[in-house]
Protein backbone atom coordinates (compact mmCIF):
# COMPACT_ATOMS: atom_id res chain seq x y z
CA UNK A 1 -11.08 5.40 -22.13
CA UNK A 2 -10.07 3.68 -25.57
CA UNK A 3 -9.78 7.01 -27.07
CA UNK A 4 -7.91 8.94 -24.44
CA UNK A 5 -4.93 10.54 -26.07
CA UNK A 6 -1.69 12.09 -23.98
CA UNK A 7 1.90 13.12 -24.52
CA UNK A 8 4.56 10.15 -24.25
CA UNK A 9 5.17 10.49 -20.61
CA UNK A 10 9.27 10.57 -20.20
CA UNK A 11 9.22 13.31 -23.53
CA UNK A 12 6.58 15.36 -21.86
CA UNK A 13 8.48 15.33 -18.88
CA UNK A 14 12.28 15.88 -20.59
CA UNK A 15 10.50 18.95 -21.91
CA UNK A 16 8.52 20.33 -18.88
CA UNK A 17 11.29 20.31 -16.28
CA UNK A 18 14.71 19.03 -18.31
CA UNK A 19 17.03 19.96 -15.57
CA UNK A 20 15.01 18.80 -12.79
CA UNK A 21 16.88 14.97 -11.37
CA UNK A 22 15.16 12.43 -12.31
CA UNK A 23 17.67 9.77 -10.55
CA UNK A 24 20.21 8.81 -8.22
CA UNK A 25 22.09 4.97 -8.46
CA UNK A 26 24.90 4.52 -6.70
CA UNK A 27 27.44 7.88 -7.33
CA UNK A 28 25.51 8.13 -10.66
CA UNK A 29 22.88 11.14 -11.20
CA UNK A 30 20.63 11.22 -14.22
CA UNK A 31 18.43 14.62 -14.93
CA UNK A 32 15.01 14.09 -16.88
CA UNK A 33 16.60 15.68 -20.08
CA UNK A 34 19.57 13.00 -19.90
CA UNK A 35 17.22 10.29 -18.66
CA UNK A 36 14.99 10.75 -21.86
CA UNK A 37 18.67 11.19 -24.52
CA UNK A 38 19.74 8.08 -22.90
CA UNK A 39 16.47 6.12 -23.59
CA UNK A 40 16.11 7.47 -26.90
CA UNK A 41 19.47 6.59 -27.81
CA UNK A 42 19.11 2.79 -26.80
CA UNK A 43 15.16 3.04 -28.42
CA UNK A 44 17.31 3.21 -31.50
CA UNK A 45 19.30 0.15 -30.98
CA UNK A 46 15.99 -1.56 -29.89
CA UNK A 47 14.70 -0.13 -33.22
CA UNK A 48 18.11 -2.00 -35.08
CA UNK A 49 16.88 -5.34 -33.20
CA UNK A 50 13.57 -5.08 -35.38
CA UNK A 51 11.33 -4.02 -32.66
CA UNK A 52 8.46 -1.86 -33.60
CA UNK A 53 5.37 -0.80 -31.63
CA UNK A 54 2.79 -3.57 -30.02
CA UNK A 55 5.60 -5.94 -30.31
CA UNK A 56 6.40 -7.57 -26.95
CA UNK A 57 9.80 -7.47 -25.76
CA UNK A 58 11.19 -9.46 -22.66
CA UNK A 59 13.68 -7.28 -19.70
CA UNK A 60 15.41 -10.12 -17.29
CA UNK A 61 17.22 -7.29 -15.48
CA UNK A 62 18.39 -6.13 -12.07
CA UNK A 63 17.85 -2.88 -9.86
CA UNK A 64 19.77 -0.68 -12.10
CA UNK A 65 20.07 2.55 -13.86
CA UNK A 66 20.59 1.23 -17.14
CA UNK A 67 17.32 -0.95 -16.32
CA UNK A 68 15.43 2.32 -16.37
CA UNK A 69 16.92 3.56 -19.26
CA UNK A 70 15.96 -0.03 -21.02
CA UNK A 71 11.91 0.07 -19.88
CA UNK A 72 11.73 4.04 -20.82
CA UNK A 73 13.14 3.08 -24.43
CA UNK A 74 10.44 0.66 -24.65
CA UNK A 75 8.11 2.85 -23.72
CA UNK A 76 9.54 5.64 -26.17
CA UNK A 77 8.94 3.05 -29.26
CA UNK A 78 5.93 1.63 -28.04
CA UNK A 79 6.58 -1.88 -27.49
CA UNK A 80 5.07 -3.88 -24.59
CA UNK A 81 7.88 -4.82 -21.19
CA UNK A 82 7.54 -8.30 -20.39
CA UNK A 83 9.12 -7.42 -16.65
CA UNK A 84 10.28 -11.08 -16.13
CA UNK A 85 11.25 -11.81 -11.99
CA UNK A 86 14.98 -12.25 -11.98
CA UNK A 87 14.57 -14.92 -9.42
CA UNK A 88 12.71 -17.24 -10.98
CA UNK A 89 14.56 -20.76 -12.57
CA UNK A 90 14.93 -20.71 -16.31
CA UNK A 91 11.89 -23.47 -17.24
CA UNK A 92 10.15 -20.73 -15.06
CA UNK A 93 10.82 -17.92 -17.44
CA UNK A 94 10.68 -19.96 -20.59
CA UNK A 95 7.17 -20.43 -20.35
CA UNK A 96 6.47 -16.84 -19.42
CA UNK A 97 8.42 -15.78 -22.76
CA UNK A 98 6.60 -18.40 -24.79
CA UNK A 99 2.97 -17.86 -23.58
CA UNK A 100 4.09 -13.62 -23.69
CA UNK A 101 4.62 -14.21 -27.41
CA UNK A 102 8.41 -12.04 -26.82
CA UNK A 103 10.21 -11.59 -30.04
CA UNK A 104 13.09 -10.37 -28.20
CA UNK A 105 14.78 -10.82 -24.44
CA UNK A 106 16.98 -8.13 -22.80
CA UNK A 107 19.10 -9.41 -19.83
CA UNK A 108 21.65 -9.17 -17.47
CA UNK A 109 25.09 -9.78 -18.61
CA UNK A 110 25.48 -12.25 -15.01
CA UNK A 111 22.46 -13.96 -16.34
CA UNK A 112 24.15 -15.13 -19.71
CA UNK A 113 24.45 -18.70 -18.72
CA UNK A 114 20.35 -19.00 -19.22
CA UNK A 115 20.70 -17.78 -22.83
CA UNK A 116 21.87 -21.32 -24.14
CA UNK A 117 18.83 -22.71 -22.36
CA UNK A 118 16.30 -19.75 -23.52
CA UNK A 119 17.66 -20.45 -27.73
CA UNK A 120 17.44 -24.03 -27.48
CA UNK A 121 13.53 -23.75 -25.99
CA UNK A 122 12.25 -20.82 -28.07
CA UNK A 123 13.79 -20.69 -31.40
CA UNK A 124 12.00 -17.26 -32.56
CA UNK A 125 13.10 -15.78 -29.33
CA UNK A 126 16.10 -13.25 -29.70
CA UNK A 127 18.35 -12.88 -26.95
CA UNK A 128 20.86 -10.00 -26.37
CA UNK A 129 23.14 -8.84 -23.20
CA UNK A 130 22.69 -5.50 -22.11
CA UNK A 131 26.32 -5.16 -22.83
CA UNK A 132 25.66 -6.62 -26.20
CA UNK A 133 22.63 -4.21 -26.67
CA UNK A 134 24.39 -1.50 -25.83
CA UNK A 135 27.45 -1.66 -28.30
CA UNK A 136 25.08 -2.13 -31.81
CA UNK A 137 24.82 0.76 -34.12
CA UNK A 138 21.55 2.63 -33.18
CA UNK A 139 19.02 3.25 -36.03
CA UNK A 140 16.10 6.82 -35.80
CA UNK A 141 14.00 5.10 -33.82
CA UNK A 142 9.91 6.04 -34.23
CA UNK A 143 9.15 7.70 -31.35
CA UNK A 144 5.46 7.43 -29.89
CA UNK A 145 4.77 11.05 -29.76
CA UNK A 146 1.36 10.39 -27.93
CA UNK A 147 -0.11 7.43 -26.35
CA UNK A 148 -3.61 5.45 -25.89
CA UNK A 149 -4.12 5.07 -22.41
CA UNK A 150 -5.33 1.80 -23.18
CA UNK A 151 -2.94 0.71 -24.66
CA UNK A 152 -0.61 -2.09 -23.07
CA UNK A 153 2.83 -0.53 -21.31
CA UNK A 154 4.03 -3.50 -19.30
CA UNK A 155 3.32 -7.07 -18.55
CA UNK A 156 3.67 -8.68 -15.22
CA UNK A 157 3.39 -12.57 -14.23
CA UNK A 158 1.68 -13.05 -11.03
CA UNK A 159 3.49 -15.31 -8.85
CA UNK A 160 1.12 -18.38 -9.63
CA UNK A 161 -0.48 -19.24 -6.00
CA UNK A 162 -2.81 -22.02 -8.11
CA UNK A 163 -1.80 -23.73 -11.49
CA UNK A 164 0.36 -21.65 -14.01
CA UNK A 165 1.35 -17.88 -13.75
CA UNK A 166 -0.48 -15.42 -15.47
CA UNK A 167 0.48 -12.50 -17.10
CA UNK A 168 -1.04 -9.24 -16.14
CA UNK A 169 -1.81 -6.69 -18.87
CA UNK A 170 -1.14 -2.83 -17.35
CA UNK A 171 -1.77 -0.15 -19.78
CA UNK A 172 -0.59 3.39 -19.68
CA UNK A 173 -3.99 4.41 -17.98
CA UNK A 174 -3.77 1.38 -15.22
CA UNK A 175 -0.10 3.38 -14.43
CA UNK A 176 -1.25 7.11 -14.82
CA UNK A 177 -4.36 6.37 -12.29
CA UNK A 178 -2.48 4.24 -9.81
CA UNK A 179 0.04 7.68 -9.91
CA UNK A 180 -2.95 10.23 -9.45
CA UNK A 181 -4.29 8.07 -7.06
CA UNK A 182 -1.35 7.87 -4.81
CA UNK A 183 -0.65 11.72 -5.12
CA UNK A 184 -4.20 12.31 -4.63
CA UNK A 185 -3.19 10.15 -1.43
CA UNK A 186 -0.19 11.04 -0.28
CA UNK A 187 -0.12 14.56 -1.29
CA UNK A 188 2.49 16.03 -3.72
CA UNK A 189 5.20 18.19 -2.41
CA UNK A 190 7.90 20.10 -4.58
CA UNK A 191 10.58 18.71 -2.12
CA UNK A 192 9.74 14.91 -2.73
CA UNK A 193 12.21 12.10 -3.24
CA UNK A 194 11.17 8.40 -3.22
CA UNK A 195 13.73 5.73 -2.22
CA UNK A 196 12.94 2.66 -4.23
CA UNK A 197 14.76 -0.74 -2.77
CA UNK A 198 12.19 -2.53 -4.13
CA UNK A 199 13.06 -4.88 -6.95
CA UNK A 200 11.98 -2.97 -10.48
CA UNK A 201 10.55 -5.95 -11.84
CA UNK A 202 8.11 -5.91 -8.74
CA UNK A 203 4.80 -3.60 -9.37
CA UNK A 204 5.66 -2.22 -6.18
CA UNK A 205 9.60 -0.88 -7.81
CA UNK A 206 8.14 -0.18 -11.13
CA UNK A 207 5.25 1.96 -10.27
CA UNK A 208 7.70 4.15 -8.40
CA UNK A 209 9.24 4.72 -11.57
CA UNK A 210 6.26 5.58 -13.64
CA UNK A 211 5.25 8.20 -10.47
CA UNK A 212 8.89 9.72 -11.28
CA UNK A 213 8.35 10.79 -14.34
CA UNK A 214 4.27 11.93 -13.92
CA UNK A 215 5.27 14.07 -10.98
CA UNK A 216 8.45 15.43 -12.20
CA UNK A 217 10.19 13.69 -8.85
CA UNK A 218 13.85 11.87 -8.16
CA UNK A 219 14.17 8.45 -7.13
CA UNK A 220 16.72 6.88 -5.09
CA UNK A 221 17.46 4.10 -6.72
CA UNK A 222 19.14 1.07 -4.74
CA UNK A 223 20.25 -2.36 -6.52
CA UNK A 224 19.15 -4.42 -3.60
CA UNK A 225 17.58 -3.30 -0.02
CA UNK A 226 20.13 -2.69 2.44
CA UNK A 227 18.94 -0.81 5.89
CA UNK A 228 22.21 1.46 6.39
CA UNK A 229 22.30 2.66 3.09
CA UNK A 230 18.93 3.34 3.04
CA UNK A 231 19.52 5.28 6.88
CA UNK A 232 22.10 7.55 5.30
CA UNK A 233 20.32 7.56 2.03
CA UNK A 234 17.48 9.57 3.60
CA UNK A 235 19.27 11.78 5.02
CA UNK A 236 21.93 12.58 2.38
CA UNK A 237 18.96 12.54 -0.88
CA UNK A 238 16.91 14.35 1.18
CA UNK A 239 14.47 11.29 0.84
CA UNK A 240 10.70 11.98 1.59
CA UNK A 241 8.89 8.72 0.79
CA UNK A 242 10.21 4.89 0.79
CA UNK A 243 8.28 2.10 0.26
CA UNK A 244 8.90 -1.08 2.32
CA UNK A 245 7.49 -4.57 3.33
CA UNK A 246 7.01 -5.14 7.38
CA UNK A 247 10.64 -7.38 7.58
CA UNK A 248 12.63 -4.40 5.84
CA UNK A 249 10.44 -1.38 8.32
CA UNK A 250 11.34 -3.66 11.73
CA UNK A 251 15.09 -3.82 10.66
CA UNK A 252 14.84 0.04 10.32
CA UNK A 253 13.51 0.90 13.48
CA UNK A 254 15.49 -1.38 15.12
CA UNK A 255 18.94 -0.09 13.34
CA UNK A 256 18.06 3.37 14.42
CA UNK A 257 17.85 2.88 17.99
CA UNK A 258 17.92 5.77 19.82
CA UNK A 259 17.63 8.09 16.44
CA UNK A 260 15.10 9.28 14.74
CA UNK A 261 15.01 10.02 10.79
CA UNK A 262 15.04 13.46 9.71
CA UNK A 263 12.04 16.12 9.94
CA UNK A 264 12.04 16.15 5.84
CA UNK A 265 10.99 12.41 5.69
CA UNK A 266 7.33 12.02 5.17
CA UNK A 267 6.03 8.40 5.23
CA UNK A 268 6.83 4.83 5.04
CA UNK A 269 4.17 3.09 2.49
CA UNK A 270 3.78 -0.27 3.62
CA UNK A 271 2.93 -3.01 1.64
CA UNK A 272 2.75 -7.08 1.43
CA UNK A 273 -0.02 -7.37 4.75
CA UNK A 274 -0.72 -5.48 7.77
CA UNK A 275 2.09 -4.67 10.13
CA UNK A 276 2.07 -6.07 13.79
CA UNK A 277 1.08 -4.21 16.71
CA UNK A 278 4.50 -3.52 18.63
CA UNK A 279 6.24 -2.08 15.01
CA UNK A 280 3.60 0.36 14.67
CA UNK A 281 4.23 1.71 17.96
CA UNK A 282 7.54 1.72 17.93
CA UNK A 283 7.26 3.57 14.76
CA UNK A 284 5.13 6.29 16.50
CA UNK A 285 7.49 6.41 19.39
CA UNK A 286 9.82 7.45 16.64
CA UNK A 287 7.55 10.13 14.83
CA UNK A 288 7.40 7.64 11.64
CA UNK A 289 4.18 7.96 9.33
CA UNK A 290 3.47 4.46 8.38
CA UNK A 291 0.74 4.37 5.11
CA UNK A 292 -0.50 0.63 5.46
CA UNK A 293 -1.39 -0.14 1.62
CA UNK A 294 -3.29 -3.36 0.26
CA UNK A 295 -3.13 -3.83 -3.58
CA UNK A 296 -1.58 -6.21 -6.62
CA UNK A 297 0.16 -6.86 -10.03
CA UNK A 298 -3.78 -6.31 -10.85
CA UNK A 299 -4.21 -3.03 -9.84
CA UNK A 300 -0.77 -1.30 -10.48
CA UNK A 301 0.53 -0.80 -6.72
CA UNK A 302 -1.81 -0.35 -3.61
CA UNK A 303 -5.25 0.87 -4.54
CA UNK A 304 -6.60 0.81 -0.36
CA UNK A 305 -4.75 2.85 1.78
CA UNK A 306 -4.26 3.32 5.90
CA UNK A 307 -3.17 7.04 6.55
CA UNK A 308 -0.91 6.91 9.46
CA UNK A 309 -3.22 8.40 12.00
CA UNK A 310 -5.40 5.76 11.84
CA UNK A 311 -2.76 3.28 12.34
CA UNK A 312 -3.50 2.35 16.09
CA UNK A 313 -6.92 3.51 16.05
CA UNK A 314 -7.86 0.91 13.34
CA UNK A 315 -5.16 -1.50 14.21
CA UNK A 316 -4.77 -3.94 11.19
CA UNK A 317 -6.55 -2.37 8.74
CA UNK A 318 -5.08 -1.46 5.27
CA UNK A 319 -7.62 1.44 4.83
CA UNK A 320 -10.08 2.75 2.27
CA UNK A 321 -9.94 2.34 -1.32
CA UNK A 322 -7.48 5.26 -3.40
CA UNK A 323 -10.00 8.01 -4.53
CA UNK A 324 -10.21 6.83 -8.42
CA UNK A 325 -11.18 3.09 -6.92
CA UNK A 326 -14.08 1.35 -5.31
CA UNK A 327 -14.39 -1.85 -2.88
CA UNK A 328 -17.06 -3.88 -2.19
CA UNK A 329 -16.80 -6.96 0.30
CA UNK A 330 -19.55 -9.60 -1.41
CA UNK A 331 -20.94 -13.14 -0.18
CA UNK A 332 -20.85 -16.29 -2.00
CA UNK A 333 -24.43 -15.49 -3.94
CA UNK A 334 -23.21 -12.38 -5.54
CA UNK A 335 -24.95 -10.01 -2.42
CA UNK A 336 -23.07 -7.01 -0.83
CA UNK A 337 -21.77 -8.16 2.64
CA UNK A 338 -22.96 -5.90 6.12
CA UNK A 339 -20.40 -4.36 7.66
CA UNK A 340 -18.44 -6.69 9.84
CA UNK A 341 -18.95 -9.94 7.51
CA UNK A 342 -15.95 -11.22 5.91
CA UNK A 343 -16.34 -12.06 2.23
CA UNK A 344 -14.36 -11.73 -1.19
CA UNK A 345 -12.92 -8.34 -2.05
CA UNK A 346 -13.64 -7.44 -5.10
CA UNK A 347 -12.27 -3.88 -6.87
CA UNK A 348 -13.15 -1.32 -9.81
CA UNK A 349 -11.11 1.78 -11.23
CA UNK A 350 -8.75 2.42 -13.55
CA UNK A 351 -6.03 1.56 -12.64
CA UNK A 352 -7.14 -2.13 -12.02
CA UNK A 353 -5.65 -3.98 -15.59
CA UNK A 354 -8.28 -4.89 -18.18
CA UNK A 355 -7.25 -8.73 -17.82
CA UNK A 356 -4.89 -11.54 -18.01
CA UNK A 357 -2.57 -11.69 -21.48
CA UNK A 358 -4.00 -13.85 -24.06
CA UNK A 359 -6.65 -15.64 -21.39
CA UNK A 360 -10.18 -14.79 -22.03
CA UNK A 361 -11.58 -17.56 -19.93
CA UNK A 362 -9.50 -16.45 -16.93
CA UNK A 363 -9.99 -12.86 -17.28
CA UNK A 364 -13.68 -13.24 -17.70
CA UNK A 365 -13.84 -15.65 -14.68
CA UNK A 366 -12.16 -12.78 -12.79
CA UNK A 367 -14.61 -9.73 -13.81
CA UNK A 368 -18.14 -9.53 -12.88
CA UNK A 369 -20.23 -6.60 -13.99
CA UNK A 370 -16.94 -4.40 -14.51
CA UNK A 371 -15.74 -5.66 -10.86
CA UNK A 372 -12.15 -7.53 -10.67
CA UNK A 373 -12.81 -10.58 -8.07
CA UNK A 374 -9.20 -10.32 -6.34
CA UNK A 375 -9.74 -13.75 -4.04
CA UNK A 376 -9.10 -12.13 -1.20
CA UNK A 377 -11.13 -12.52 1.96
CA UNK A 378 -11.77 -9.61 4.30
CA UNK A 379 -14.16 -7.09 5.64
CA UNK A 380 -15.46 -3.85 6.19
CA UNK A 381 -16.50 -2.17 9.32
CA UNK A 382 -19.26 0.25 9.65
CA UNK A 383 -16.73 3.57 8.71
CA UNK A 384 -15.58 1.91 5.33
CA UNK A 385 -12.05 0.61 6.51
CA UNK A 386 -11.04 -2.56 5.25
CA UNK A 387 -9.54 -5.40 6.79
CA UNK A 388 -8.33 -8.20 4.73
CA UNK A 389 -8.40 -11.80 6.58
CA UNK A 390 -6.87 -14.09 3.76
CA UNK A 391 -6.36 -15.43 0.51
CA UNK A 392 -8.78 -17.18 -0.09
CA UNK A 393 -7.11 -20.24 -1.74
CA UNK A 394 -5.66 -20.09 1.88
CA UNK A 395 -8.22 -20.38 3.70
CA UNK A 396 -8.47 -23.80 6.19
CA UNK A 397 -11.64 -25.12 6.58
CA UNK A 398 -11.49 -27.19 10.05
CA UNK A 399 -14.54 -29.09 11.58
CA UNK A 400 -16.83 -26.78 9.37
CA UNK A 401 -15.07 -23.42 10.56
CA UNK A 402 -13.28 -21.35 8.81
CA UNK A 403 -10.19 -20.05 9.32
CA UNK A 404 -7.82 -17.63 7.61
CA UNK A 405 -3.95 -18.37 8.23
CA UNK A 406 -3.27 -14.56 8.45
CA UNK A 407 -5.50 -14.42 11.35
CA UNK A 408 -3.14 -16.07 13.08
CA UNK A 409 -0.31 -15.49 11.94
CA UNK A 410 -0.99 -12.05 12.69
CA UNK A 411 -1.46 -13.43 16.80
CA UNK A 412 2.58 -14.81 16.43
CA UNK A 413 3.85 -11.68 14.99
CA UNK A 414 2.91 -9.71 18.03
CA UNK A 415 4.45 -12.35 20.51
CA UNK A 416 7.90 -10.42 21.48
CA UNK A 417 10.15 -13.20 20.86
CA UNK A 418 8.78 -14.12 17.34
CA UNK A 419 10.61 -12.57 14.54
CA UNK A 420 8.53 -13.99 11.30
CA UNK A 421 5.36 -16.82 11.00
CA UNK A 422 3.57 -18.80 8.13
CA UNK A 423 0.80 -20.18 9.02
CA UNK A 424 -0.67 -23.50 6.72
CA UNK A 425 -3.08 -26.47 7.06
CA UNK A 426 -2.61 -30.10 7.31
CA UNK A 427 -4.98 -32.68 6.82
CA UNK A 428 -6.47 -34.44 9.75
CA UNK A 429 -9.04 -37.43 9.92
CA UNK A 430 -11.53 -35.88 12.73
CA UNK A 431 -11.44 -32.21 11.56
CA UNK A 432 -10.47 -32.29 7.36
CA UNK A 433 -7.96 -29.79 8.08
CA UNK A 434 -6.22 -28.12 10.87
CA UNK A 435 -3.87 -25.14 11.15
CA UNK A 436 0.14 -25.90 11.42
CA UNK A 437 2.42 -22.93 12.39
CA UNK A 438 6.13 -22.34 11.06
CA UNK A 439 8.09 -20.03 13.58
CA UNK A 440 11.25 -17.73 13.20
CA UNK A 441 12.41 -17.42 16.63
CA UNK A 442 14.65 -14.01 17.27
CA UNK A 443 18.44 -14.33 17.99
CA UNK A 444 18.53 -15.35 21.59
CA UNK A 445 14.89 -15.99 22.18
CA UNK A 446 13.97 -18.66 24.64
CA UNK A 447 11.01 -19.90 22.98
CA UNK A 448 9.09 -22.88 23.15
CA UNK A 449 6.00 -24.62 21.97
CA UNK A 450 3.97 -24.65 25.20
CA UNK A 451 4.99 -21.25 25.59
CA UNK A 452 3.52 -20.55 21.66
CA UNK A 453 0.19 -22.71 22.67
CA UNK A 454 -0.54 -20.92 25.90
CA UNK A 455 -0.18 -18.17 24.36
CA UNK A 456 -2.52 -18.84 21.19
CA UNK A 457 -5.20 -20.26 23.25
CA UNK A 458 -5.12 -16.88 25.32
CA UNK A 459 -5.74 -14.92 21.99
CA UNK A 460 -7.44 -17.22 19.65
CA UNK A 461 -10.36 -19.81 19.22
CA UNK A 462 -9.54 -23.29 20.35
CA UNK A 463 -9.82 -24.44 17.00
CA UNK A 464 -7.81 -21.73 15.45
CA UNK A 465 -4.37 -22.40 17.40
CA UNK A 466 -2.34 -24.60 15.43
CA UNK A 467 -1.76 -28.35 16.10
CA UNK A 468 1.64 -28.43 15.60
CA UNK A 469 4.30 -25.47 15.84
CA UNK A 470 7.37 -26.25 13.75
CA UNK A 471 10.82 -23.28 14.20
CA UNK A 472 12.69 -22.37 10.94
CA UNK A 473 15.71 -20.35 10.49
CA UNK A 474 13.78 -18.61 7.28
CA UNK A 475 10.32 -18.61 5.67
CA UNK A 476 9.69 -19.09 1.73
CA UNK A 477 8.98 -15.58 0.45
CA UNK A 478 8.80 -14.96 -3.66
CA UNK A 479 10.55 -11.62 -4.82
CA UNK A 480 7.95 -8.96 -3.47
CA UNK A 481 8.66 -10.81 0.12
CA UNK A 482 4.83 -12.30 -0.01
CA UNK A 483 4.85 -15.25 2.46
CA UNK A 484 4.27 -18.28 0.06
CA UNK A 485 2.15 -20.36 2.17
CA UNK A 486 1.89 -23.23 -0.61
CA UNK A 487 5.81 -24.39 0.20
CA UNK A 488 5.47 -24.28 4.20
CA UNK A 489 4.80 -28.14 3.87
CA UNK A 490 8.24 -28.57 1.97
CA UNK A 491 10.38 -27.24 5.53
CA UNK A 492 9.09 -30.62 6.96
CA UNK A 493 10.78 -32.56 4.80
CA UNK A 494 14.05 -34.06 6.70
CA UNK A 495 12.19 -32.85 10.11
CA UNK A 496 12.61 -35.07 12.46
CA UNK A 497 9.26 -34.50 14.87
CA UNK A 498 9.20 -30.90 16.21
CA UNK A 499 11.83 -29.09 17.70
């Protein structure tokens, strides 16, 4: 793999189809020959900041087209993207740019205000606007006529579930297999168009990017997700392929109403946990191919995928590993699990990253034998699908039992009057720990908890149905919309006993 050699993938693509679009934001259209001037112009202005290849350059940037423009220069000159998550506090990022080792930070003109903070913290860190970037005289920049495919492209932070984020090393070859794998997938047509309302800095946006330019296909590209744009997008762009998260597929279906989308439209890929019964029938009711995806930051996009006509026929599972990946389910002694019996998940393939930036100890902690240990809990049944139960930091261990919040969470989500559901422990002095539920209700619902409880203890193991139910108007969700179970407890705070 080390020695793997290929063309620079935006300047292999200029030149295979230059006329072909390559993107549409807002009223603006970009074709892959204007796509790759643009980049190589603003390569050269990178170039005047001092940035030369393996250097590591920070992007704090929105859902934009001169965002693309930025991470394809980078690309072009071979230095590594630090894609930093726009919604994180300042401190937040300020470690991220000091333990990335980022000579230089790219951002947002309406995120000036943190540059005062960023220059007093890091004092080799050099900060520029985009606008600011933009306007300096551009030097010939050195472009990287091939590229190692193990070489580093892009750094991601995971969102930090325990202790400190980490950053995720993805090299060219991590993105080119996650692409193959999803074509190999999804299919390839000539007609494709993906709508990305994902945010860039998000594996999920980003890979959609990198599939763009290996397949030689546009991308819609919204600055934030909005579900009649995206409607009229589809039809108007011709779209073929979105990818979404449960919340933003419900709103859809439910703004269409008696419509359907149109017969071009090919799938839905689903990520961020299984969807609930009721939306996957309604999307069938409406002819809508839902792919049901599992994957990470660690393995560039989804690497186990549902094809839609499985969907009801192996309700809740997120499918079988991409066809360049393996899964294995394994116990707590190292041993392959039967089908049926939950253990970790653990992955192999290429597109799964090499390790954590600058953190031997935690990247060898998280390979065995070649095998990335993703903490995940789930299963396997005897045809190979995969069902995944929990996190495992999540995972509540009442009376001696265990039990995995999504488990039930996934029981609320299919009660009709329950619009969203996080699901975390609390400590109790009989049991260690026992489950508490936090409840969305929907806009008019007549909901209550003995209504909740009767119908948990219907569905679910005594044990397993929570002790309390609290209702919230909104759940704490990071930027890829990942319930974030650790921050539950703080809704309690100003509670006054349950409503």
């Amino acid at each position: 793999m080390s020695t793997e050699l290929m063309p620079n993938f935006l300047k292999k693509r200029a030149f295979l189809t230059p006329e072909r679009t390559a993107i549409y934001f807002l009223e603006q259209t970009l074709t892959f020959k204007e796509l790759y001037h643009r980049s190589y112009q603003v390569a050269g202005k990178l170039k005047a900041l001092g940035l030369q290849k393996d250097h590591s350059a920070g992007v704090l940037l929105k859902n934009h087209l001169d965002t693309v423009v930025i991470l394809f220069a980078l690309q072009l000159i071979g230095v590594r993207g630090v894609i930093l998550n726009n919604r994180l506090t300042a401190t937040e990022l300020v470690w991220q740019l000091q333990d990335s080792k980022a000579t230089v930070l790219v951002l947002e003109d309406s995120f000036s205000e943190m540059e005062l903070e960023f220059n007093g913290k890091i004092a080799s860190l050099n900060t520029i606007t985009k606008a600011r970037l933009f306007k300096l005289d551009k030097e010939v920049p050195a472009i990287q006529e091939e590229i190692c495919l193990s070489e580093i492209c892009t750094i991601m932070y995971t969102s930090g579930t325990t202790g400190n984020p980490k950053g995720v090393v993805q090299t060219f070859g991590n993105h080119w297999w996650s692409a193959v794998g999803s074509a190999l997938n999804l299919g390839i047509s000539e007609g494709d168009c993906w709508l990305c309302t994902v945010p860039l800095f998000h594996i999920s946006g980003f890979s959609i990017l990198m599939r763009s330019v290996i397949y030689g296909m546009p991308i819609v590209l919204h600055d934030h997700f909005d579900v009649d744009k995206s409607l009229k997008d589809i039809t108007d762009k011709q779209v073929t392929i979105m990818s979404v998260v449960g919340t933003m597929l419900t709103q859809m279906v439910e703004a269409l109403n008696n419509r359907r989308l149109p017969s071009h439209f090919r799938c839905m890929l689903l990520g961020g946990g299984p969807a609930p019964l009721p939306l996957l029938t309604a999307c069938v009711e409406k002819a809508i191919p839902v792919f049901q995806s599992y994957g990470m930051t660690e393995s560039c996009s989804q690497i186990v995928t549902l094809s839609p006509e499985y969907s009801l026929t192996k309700l809740g599972s997120a499918g079988k590993p991409l066809f360049p990946a393996q899964l294995q389910i394994v116990l707590e002694d190292g041993e392959e699990a039967s089908a049926g019996v939950a253990g970790e998940i653990i992955i192999k393939g290429p597109n799964v990253t090499p390790g954590y930036l600058y953190r031997p100890e935690a990247s060898n902690e998280t390979f065995r034998q070649g095998w990335f240990l993703t903490g995940d809990i789930g299963y396997m049944d005897e045809e190979g699908f995969l069902y995944v139960l929990d996190r495992r930091s999540d995972m509540i261990i009442s009376g001696g039992e265990n039990i995995y919040p999504a488990e039930i969470e996934a029981v609320l989500l299919s009660y009709p009057e329950v619009l969203d559901v996080g699901v975390t422990s609390q400590d109790d002095p009989k049991w260690g720990q026992v489950p508490i539920a936090f409840i969305v209700k929907k806009e008019g619902a007549d909901l209550s908890v003995e209504k909740l409880e009767h119908f948990c203890l219907n569905q679910l193991a005594k044990y397993k149905v929570p002790k309390t139910f609290h209702f919230t108007d909104v759940l704490p969700r990071n930027a890829a919309k990942k319930l974030l179970r650790r921050n539950l407890h703080d809704l309690l705070k100003g509670e006054r006993g349950d409503q």
